[in-house]
Protein backbone atom coordinates (compact mmCIF):
# COMPACT_ATOMS: atom_id res chain seq x y z
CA UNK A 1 43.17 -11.88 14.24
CA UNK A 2 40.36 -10.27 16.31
CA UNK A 3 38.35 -13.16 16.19
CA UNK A 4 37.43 -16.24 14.50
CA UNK A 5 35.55 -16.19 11.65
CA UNK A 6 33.17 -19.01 10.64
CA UNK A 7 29.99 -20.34 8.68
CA UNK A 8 27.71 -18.91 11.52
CA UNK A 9 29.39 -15.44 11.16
CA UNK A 10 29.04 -15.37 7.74
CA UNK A 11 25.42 -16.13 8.00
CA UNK A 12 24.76 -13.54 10.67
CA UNK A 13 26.25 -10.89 8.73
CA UNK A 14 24.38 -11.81 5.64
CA UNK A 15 20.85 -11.88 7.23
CA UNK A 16 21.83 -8.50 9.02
CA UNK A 17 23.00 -7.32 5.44
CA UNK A 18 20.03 -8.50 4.55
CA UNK A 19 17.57 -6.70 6.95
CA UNK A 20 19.46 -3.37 6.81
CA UNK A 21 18.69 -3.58 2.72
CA UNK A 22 14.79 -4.02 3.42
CA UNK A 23 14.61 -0.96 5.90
CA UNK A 24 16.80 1.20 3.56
CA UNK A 25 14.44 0.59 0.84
CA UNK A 26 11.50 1.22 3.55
CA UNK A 27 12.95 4.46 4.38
CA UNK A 28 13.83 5.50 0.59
CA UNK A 29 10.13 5.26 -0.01
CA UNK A 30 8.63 7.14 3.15
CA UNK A 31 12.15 9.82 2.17
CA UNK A 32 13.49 9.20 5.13
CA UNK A 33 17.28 8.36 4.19
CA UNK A 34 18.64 10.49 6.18
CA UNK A 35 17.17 9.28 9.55
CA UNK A 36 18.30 5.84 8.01
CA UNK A 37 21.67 7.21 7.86
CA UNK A 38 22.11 8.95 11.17
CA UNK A 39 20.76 5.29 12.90
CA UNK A 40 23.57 3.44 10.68
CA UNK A 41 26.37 5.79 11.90
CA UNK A 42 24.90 5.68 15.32
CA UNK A 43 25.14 1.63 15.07
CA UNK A 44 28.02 1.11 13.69
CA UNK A 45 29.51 3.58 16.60
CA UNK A 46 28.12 1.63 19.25
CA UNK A 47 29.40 -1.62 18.15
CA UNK A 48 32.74 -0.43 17.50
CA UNK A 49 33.33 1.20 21.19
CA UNK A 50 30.87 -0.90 23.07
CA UNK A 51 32.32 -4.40 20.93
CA UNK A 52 35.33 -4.06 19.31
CA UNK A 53 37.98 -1.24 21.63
CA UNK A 54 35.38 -2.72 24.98
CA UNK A 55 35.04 0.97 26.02
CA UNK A 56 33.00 0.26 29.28
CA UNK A 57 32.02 3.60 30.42
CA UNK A 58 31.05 5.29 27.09
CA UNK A 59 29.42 1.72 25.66
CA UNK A 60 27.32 1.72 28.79
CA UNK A 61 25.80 4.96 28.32
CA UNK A 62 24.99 3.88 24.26
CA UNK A 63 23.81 1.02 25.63
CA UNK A 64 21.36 3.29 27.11
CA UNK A 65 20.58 5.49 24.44
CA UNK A 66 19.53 2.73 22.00
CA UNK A 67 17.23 1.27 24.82
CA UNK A 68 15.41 4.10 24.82
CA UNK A 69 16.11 4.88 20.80
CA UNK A 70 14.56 2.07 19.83
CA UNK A 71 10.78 3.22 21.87
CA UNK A 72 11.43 6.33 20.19
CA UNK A 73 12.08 5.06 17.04
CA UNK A 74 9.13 2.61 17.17
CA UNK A 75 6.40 5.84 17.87
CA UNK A 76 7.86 8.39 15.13
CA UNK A 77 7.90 5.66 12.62
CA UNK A 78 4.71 3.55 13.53
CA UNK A 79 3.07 3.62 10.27
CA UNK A 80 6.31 2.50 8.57
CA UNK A 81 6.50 -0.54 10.98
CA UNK A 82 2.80 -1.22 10.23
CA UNK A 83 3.61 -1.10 6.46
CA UNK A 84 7.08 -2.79 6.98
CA UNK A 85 5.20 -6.05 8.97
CA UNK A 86 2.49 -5.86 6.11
CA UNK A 87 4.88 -6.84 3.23
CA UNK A 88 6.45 -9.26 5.17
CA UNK A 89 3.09 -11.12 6.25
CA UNK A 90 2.08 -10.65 2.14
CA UNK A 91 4.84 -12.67 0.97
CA UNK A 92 3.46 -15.46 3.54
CA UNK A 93 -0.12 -15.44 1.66
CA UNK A 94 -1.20 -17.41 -0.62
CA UNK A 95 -2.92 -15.42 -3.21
CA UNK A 96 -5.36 -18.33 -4.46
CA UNK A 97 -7.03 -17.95 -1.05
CA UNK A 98 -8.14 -14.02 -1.39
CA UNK A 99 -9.81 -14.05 -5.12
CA UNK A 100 -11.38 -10.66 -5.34
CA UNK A 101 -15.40 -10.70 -4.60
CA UNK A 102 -15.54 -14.88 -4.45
CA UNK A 103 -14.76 -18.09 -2.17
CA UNK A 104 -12.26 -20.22 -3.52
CA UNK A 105 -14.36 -22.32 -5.00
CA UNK A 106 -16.79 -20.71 -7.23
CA UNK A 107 -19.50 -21.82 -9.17
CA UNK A 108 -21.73 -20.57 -12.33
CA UNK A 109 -24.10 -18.78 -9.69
CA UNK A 110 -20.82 -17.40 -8.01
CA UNK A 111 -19.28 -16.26 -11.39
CA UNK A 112 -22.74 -14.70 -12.06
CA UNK A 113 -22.81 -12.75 -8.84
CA UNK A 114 -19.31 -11.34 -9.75
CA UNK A 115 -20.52 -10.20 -13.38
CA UNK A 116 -23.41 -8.33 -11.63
CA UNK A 117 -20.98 -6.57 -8.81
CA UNK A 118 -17.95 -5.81 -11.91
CA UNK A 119 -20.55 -4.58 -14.61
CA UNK A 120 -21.41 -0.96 -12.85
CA UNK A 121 -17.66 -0.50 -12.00
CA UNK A 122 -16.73 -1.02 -15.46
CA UNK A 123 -19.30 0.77 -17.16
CA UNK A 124 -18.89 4.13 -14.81
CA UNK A 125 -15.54 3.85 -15.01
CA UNK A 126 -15.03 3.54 -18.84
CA UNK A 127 -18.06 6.54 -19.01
CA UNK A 128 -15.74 8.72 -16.19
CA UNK A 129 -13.07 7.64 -18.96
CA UNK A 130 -14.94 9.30 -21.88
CA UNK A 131 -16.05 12.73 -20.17
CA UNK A 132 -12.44 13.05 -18.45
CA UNK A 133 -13.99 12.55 -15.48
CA UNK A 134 -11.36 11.72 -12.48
CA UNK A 135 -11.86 9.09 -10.07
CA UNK A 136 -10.36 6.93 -7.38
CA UNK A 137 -12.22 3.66 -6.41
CA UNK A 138 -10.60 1.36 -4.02
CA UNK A 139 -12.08 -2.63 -3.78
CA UNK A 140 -11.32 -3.98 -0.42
CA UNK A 141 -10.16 -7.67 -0.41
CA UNK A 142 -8.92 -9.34 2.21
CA UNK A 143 -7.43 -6.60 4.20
CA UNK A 144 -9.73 -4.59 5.96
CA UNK A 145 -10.29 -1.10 5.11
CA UNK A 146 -11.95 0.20 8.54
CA UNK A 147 -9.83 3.06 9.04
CA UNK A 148 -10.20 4.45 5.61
CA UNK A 149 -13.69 3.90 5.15
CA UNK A 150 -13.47 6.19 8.68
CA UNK A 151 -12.30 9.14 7.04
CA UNK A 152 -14.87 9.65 4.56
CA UNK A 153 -19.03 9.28 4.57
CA UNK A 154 -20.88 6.63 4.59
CA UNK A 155 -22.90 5.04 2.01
CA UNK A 156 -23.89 1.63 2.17
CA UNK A 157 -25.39 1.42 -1.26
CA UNK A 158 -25.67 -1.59 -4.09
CA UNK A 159 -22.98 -1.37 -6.48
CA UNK A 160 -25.03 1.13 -8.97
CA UNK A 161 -23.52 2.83 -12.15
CA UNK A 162 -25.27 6.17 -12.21
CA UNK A 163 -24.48 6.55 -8.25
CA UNK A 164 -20.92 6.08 -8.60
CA UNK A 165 -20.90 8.83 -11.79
CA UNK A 166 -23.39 10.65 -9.78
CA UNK A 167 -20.77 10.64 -6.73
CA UNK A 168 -17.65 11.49 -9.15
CA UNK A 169 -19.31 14.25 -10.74
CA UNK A 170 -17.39 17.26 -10.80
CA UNK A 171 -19.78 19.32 -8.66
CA UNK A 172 -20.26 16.68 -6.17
CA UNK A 173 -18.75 17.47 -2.54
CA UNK A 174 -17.57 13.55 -2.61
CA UNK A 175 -15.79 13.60 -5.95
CA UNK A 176 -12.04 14.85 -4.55
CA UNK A 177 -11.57 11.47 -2.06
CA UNK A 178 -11.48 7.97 -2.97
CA UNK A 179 -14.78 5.29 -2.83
CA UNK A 180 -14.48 2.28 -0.84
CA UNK A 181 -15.99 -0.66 -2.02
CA UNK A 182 -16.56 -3.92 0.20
CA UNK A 183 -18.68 -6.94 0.02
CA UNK A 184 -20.39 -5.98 -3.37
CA UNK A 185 -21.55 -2.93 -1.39
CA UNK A 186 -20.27 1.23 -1.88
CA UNK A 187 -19.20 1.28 1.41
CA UNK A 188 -17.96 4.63 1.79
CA UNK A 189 -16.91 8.25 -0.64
CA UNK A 190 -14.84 10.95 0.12
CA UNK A 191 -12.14 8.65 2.26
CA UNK A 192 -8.76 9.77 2.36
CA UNK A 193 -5.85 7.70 1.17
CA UNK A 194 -2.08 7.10 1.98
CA UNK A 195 -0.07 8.57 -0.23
CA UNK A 196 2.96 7.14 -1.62
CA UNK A 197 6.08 8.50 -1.77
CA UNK A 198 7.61 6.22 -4.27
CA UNK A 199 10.37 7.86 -6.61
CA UNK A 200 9.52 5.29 -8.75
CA UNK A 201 6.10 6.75 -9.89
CA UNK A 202 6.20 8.36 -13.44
CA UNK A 203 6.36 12.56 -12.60
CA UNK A 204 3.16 12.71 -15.20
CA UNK A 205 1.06 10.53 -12.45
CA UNK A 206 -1.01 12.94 -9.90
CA UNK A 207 -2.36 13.23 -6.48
CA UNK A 208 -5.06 10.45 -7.25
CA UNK A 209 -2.33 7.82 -8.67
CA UNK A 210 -0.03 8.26 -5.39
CA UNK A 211 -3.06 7.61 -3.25
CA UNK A 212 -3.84 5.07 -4.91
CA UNK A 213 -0.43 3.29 -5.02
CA UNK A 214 -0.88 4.17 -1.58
CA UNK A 215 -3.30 1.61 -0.71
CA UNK A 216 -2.01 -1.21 -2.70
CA UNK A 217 1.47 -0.96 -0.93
CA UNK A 218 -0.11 -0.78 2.46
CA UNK A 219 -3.10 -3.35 1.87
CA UNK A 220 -4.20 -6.28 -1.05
CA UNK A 221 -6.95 -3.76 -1.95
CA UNK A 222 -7.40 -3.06 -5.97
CA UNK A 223 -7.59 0.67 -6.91
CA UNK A 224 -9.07 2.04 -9.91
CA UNK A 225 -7.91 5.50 -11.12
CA UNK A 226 -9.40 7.77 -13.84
CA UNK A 227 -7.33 10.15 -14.85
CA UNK A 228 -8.84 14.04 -15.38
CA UNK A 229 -6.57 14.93 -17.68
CA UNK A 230 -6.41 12.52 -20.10
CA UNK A 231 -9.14 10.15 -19.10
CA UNK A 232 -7.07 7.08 -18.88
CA UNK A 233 -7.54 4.19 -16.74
CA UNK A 234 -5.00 2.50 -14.33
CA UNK A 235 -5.03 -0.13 -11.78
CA UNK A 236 -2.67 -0.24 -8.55
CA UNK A 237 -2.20 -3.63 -7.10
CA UNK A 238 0.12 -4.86 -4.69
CA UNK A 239 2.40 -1.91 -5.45
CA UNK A 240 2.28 -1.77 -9.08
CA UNK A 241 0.53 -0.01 -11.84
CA UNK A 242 -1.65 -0.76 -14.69
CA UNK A 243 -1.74 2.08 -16.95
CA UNK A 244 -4.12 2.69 -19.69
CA UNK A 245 -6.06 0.15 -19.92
CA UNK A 246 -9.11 -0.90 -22.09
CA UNK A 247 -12.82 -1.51 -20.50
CA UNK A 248 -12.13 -5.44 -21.18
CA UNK A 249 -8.60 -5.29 -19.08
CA UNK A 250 -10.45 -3.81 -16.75
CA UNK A 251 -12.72 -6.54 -16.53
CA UNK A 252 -10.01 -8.76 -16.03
CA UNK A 253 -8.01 -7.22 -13.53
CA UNK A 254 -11.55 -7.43 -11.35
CA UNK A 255 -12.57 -10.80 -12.31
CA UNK A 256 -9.24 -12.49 -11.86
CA UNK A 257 -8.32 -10.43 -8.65
C-alpha cells in the first residue's frame, strides 16, 4: 500500500468528486467541455508526477504553471465564475424573503398595489399573444439588473399597457431587445440579454427563449416571452420554463413570485 486510506480520505475525495461534477455541468452549459477536459488531464498529471512518482524537477515547474493557470483561468472564464458563485449563493436564500413586487408581509393595500403593477403586464402580454406579437419582458427581483438595464434605453415610465404594446410593436426600433421592469416602473427597452447555452432547451425555442433562460439562470429575475410564431406565452424562472400558459397562469406566476 501507497498510503493509508481512511474516513477523512474518503470524504475528501467525495467533496472533490463532488465539485468537479458542478463545474462539468457549468462548463457543459457555457460548451466548454473540452477546456474542462484539457484542465482534468492537466490535473490529474500534476498530481500523479508532482504526488504520487515525487518527480521534483518536472512537479516544480507544474507547480508553476497552475499558479499562473489558475489567474488565467479566472479572466477567460469570469462570467462563468460570476454565474457559478450565483447558484451557489441561491441555494442559501430563502425564497419567502424576495416575493416578487411586495415586503414580506403584505396587506390588502399591498395586494392592491400588486393587482395595479400585474394588470398592464398581463393584458399586453395576452394582446402581444393574440396578434403574434413577440416579446421579452424581464421583472427584476431581488437581484439587481444594472448592467442590463445599461445596454438598452431608458424609460422610466408607469407600468402602462398600450406603452409596452406600443414599445413591442413590430415597427418599433425597441421591439428586438428585452424590457426591464423594476420597482413597478419600465425601467428600460431594447436591453440585451445573456443567452443560454443550455442543450436542454427544446430546438423549437428561439433567440428570445435562450435570452430569456438567460437571465433566470444568472439572476432571480422573472422573464416573460411571447412567442412570434405561434403567439404562446412562457415564463423562465430560476432556470426553468413555463410554456404556454393561459392569461390567469400568468397572473399567478407574477402574483406568487
Amino acid at each position: 500500500m501507497f498510503f493509508e486510506f481512511g474516513i477523512k480520505d474518503f470524504i475528501d475525495i467525495l467533496l472533490v468528486a463532488t465539485m468537479i461534477f458542478y463545474i462539468y455541468r457549468l462548463m457543459r452549459e457555457s460548451r466548454s467541455l473540452n477546456v474542462f477536459g484539457g484542465i482534468l488531464v492537466f490535473l490529474v498529471i500534476w498530481v500523479i508526477v508532482s504526488q504520487v512518482l515525487g518527480m521534483r524537477l518536472l512537479g516544480t515547474i507544474l507547480d508553476k504553471l497552475v499558479s499562473v493557470g489558475v489567474i488565467a483561468l479566472i479572466v477567460i472564464f469570469q462570467d462563468d465564475i460570476r454565474k457559478f458563485l450565483y447558484n451557489l449563493g441561491a441555494h442559501q436564500r430563502v425564497k419567502t424573503l424576495t416575493r416578487l413586487f411586495m415586503p414580506k408581509h403584505s396587506t390588502d393595500k399591498d395586494m392592491a398595489e400588486l393587482k395595479k403593477s400585474i394588470m398592464p403586464i398581463v393584458m399586453a402580454t395576452m394582446s402581444m399573444a393574440k396578434g403574434k406579437v413577440g416579446a421579452l419582458i424581464v421583472i427584476e427581483r431581488a437581484t439587481p439588473l444594472d448592467d442590463i438595464v445599461a445596454t438598452g434605453d431608458v424609460i422610466d415610465a408607469n407600468i402602462n399597457q398600450r406603452l409596452i404594446e406600443n414599445i413591442f410593436f413590430k415597427n418599433s426600433p425597441l421591439h428586438d431587445g428585452a424590457m426591464i421592469i423594476s420597482r413597478r416602473r419600465i425601467r428600460a427597452a431594447g436591453c440585451i440579454l445573456p443567452v443560454s447555452h443550455s442543450l436542454d432547451i427544446p430546438k423549437e425555442l428561439g433567440l428570445r427563449h435562450r435570452a430569456a433562460m438567460g437571465i433566470s439562470q444568472e439572476s432571480d429575475a422573472i422573464a416573460i416571452v411571447v412567442s412570434e410564431e405561434t403567439g404562446s406565452i412562457s415564463v423562465a424562472r430560476n432556470g426553468q420554463f413555463r410554456l404556454r400558459l393561459s392569461g390567469e397562469e400568468l397572473e399567478g406566476v407574477l402574483t406568487t413570485g
